[in-house]
Each structure stands twice: as structure tokens, then as C-alpha cells.
C-alpha atoms as a PDB file:
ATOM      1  CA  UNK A   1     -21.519 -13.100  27.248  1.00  0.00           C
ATOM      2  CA  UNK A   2     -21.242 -17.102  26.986  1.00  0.00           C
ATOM      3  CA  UNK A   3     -18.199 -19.225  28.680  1.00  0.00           C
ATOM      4  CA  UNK A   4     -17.253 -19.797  25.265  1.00  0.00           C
ATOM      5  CA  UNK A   5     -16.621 -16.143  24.480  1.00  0.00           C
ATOM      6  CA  UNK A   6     -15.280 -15.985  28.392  1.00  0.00           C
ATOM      7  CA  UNK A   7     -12.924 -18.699  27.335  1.00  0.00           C
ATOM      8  CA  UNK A   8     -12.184 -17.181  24.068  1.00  0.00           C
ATOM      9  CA  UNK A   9     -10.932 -13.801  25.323  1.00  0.00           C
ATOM     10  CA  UNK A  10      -8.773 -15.586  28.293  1.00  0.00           C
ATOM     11  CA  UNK A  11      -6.998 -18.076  25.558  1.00  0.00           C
ATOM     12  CA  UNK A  12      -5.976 -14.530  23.768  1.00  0.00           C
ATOM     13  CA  UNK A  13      -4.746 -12.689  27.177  1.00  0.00           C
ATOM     14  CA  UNK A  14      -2.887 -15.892  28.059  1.00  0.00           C
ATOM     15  CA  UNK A  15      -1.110 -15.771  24.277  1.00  0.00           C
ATOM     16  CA  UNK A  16      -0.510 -12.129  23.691  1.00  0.00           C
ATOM     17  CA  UNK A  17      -0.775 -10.866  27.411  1.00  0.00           C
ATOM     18  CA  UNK A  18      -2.616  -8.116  26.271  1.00  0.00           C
ATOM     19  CA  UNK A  19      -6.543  -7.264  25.487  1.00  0.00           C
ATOM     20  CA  UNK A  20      -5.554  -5.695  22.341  1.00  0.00           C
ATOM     21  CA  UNK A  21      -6.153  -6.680  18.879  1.00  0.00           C
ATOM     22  CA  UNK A  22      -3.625  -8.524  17.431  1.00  0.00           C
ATOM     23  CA  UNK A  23      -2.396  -6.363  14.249  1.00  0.00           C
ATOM     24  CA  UNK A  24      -2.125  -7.817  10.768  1.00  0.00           C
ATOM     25  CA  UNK A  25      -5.759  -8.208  10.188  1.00  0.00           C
ATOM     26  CA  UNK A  26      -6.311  -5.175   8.150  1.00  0.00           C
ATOM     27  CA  UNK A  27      -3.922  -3.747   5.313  1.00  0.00           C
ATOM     28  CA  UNK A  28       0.091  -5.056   5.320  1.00  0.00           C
ATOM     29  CA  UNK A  29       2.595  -2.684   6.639  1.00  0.00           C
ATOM     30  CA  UNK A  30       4.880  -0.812   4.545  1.00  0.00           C
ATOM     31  CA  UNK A  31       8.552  -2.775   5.147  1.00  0.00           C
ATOM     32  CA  UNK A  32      10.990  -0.441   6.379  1.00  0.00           C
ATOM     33  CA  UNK A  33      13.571  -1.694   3.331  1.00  0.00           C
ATOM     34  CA  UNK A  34      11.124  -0.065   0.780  1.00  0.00           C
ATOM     35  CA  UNK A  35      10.900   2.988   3.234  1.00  0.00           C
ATOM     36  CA  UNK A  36      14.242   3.488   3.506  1.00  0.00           C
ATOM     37  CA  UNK A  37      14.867   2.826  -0.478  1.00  0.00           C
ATOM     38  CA  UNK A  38      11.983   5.322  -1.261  1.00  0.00           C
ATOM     39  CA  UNK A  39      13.534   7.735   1.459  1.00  0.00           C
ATOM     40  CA  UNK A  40      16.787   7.522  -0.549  1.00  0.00           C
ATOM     41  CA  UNK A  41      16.124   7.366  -4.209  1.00  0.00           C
ATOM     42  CA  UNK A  42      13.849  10.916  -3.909  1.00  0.00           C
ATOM     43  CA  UNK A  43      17.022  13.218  -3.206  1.00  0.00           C
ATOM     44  CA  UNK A  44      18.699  11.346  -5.945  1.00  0.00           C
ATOM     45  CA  UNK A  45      16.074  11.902  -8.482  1.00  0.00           C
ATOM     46  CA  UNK A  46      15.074  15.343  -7.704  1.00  0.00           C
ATOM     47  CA  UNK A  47      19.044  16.111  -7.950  1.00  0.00           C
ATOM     48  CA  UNK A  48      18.840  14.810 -11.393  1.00  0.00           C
ATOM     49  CA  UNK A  49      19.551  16.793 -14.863  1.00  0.00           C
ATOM     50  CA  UNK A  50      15.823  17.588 -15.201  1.00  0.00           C
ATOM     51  CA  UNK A  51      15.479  18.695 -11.338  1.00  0.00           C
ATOM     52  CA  UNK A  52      12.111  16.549 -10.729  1.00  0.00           C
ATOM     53  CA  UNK A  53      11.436  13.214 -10.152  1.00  0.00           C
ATOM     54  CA  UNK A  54       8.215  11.477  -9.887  1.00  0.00           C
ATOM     55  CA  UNK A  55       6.625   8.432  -8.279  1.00  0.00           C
ATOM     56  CA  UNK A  56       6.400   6.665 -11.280  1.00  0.00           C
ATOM     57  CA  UNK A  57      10.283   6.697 -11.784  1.00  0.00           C
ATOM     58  CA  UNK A  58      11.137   5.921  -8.306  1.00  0.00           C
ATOM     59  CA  UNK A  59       8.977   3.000  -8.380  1.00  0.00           C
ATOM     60  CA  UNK A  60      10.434   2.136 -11.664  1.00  0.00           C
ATOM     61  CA  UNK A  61      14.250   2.221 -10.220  1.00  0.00           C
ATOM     62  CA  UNK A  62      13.202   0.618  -6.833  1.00  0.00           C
ATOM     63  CA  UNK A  63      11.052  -2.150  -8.453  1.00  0.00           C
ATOM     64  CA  UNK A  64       7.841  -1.552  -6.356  1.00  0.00           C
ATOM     65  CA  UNK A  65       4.227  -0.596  -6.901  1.00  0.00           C
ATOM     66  CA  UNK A  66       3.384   2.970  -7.741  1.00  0.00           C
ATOM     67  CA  UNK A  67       0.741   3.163  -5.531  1.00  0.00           C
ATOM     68  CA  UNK A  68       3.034   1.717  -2.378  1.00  0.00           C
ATOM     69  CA  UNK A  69       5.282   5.146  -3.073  1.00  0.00           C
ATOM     70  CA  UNK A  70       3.060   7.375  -3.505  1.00  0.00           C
ATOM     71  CA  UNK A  71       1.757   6.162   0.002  1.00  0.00           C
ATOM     72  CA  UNK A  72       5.588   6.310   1.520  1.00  0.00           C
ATOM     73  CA  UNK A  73       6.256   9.948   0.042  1.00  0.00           C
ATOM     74  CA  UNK A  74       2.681  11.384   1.738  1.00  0.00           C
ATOM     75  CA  UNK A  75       2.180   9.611   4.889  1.00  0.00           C
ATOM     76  CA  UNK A  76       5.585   9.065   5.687  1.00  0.00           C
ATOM     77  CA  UNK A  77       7.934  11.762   3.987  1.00  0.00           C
ATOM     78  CA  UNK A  78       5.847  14.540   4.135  1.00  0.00           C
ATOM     79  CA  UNK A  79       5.859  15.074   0.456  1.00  0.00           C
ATOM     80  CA  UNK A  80       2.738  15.626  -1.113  1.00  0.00           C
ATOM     81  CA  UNK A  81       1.926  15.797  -5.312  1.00  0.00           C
ATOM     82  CA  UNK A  82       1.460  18.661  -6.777  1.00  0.00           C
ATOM     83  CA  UNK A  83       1.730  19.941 -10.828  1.00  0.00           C
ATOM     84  CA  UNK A  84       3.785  23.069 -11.033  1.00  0.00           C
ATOM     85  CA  UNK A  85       1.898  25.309 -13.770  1.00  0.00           C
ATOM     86  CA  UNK A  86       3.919  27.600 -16.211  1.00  0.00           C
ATOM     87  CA  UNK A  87       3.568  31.507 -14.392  1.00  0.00           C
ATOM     88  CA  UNK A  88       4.451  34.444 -16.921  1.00  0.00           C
ATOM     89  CA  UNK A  89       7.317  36.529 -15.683  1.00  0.00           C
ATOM     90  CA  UNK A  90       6.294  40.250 -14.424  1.00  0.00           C
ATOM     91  CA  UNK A  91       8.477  42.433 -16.294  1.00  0.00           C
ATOM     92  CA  UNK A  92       8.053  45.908 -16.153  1.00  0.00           C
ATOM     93  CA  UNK A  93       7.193  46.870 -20.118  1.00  0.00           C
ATOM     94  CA  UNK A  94       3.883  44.931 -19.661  1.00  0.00           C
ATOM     95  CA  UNK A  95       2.580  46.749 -16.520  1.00  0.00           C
ATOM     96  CA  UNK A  96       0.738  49.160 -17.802  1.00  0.00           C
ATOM     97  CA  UNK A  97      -0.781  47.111 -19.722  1.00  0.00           C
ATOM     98  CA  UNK A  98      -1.808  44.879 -17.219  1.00  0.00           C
ATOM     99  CA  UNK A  99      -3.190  47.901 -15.054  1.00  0.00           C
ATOM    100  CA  UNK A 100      -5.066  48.969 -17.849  1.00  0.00           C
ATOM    101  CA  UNK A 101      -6.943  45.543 -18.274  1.00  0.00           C
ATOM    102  CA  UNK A 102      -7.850  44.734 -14.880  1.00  0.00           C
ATOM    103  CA  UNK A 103     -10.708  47.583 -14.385  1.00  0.00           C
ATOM    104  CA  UNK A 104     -11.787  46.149 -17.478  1.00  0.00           C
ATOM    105  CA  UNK A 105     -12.088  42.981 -16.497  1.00  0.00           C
ATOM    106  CA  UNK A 106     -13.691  43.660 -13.200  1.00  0.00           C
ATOM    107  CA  UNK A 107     -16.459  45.781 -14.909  1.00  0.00           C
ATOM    108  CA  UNK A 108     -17.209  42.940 -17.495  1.00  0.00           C
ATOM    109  CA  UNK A 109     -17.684  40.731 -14.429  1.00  0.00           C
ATOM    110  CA  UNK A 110     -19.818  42.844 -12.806  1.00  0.00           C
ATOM    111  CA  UNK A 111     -21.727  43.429 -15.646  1.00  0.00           C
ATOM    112  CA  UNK A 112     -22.001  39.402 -16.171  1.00  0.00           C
ATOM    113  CA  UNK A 113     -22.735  39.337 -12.839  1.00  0.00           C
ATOM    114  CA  UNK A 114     -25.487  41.651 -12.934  1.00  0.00           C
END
């Protein structure tokens, strides 16, 4: 270590008062206005008619990047992205039916398999 990088880290501890590395240098922080906008505009849209809401339309309504609420709903809110896929209802007319095929299917797999 030189007296210039002795120098160096004593003109920092005399600024800050701290060792620690001064924050800003790496990716902005997420303002707490657009936190608190995103934090109340998700209730409201998933309340709507349709009972959903996306990122895209929050960020629409809230004029901000997609990609900045996306980030507030998973790291901050908890709420993670997912598609929900259409599931056939069990009713009890079909079950035999469905009984019936899945030995099948299981013995055509096997047989694939094999």
C-alpha cells in the first residue's frame, strides 16, 4: 500500500466516517413513490371486472417501465408471475372413463419405455 492509497482511504473516513462503500455506484434504487404507487394500483387492478391485472397495465396506469414493476411486485411485494392454465372440471359422469384410460396409458408408456 502507497501514501497515496493511505491518503486516499483517510480523505473517505474523514467524509463519510465510515470504511464502507459509498452506495450509488451500482444500479439506482427503486424510489419509494413508485413503490408505494405499484403497492397500491395491484389491489385495484386485481379487484377489477376481469379479476387479474398484469404488469404491463400497472405500468401503463402508473407511467413507469415494465421492467421497474415487475422488479417491485417480486422483490418487494412478494408477488411472483405465473400463467394460470385452463384445468377440466372432475365431474363424476367422466370417471370411469378416466379410470379406464389410465392403465392404458401407463402400459403404452411402459411399453415405449421398454
Amino acid at each position: 500500500m502507497t501514501a497515496f492509497d493511505l491518503k486516499k482511504i483517510t480523505d473517505k473516513f474523514e467524509e463519510s466516517g465510515s470504511f464502507d462503500v459509498k452506495c450509488g455506484r451500482g444500479r439506482k434504487a427503486i424510489a419509494s413513490m413508485s413503490m408505494e404507487g405499484v403497492a397500491t394500483a395491484f389491489p385495484e387492478a386485481s379487484n377489477s371486472a376481469l379479476g387479474m391485472c398484469s404488469a404491463r397495465g400497472i405500468s401503463r396506469t402508473l407511467d413507469m417501465p415494465v421492467s421497474t414493476v415487475r422488479k417491485i411486485l417480486r422483490n418487494i411485494l412478494q408477488c411472483y408471475s405465473f400463467k394460470i392454465t385452463h384445468v377440466q372440471e372432475l365431474v363424476p359422469v367422466v370417471l370411469p372413463k378416466r379410470e379406464a384410460f389410465a392403465p392404458q396409458f401407463l402400459a403404452r408408456m411402459e411399453v415405449g419405455n421398454a
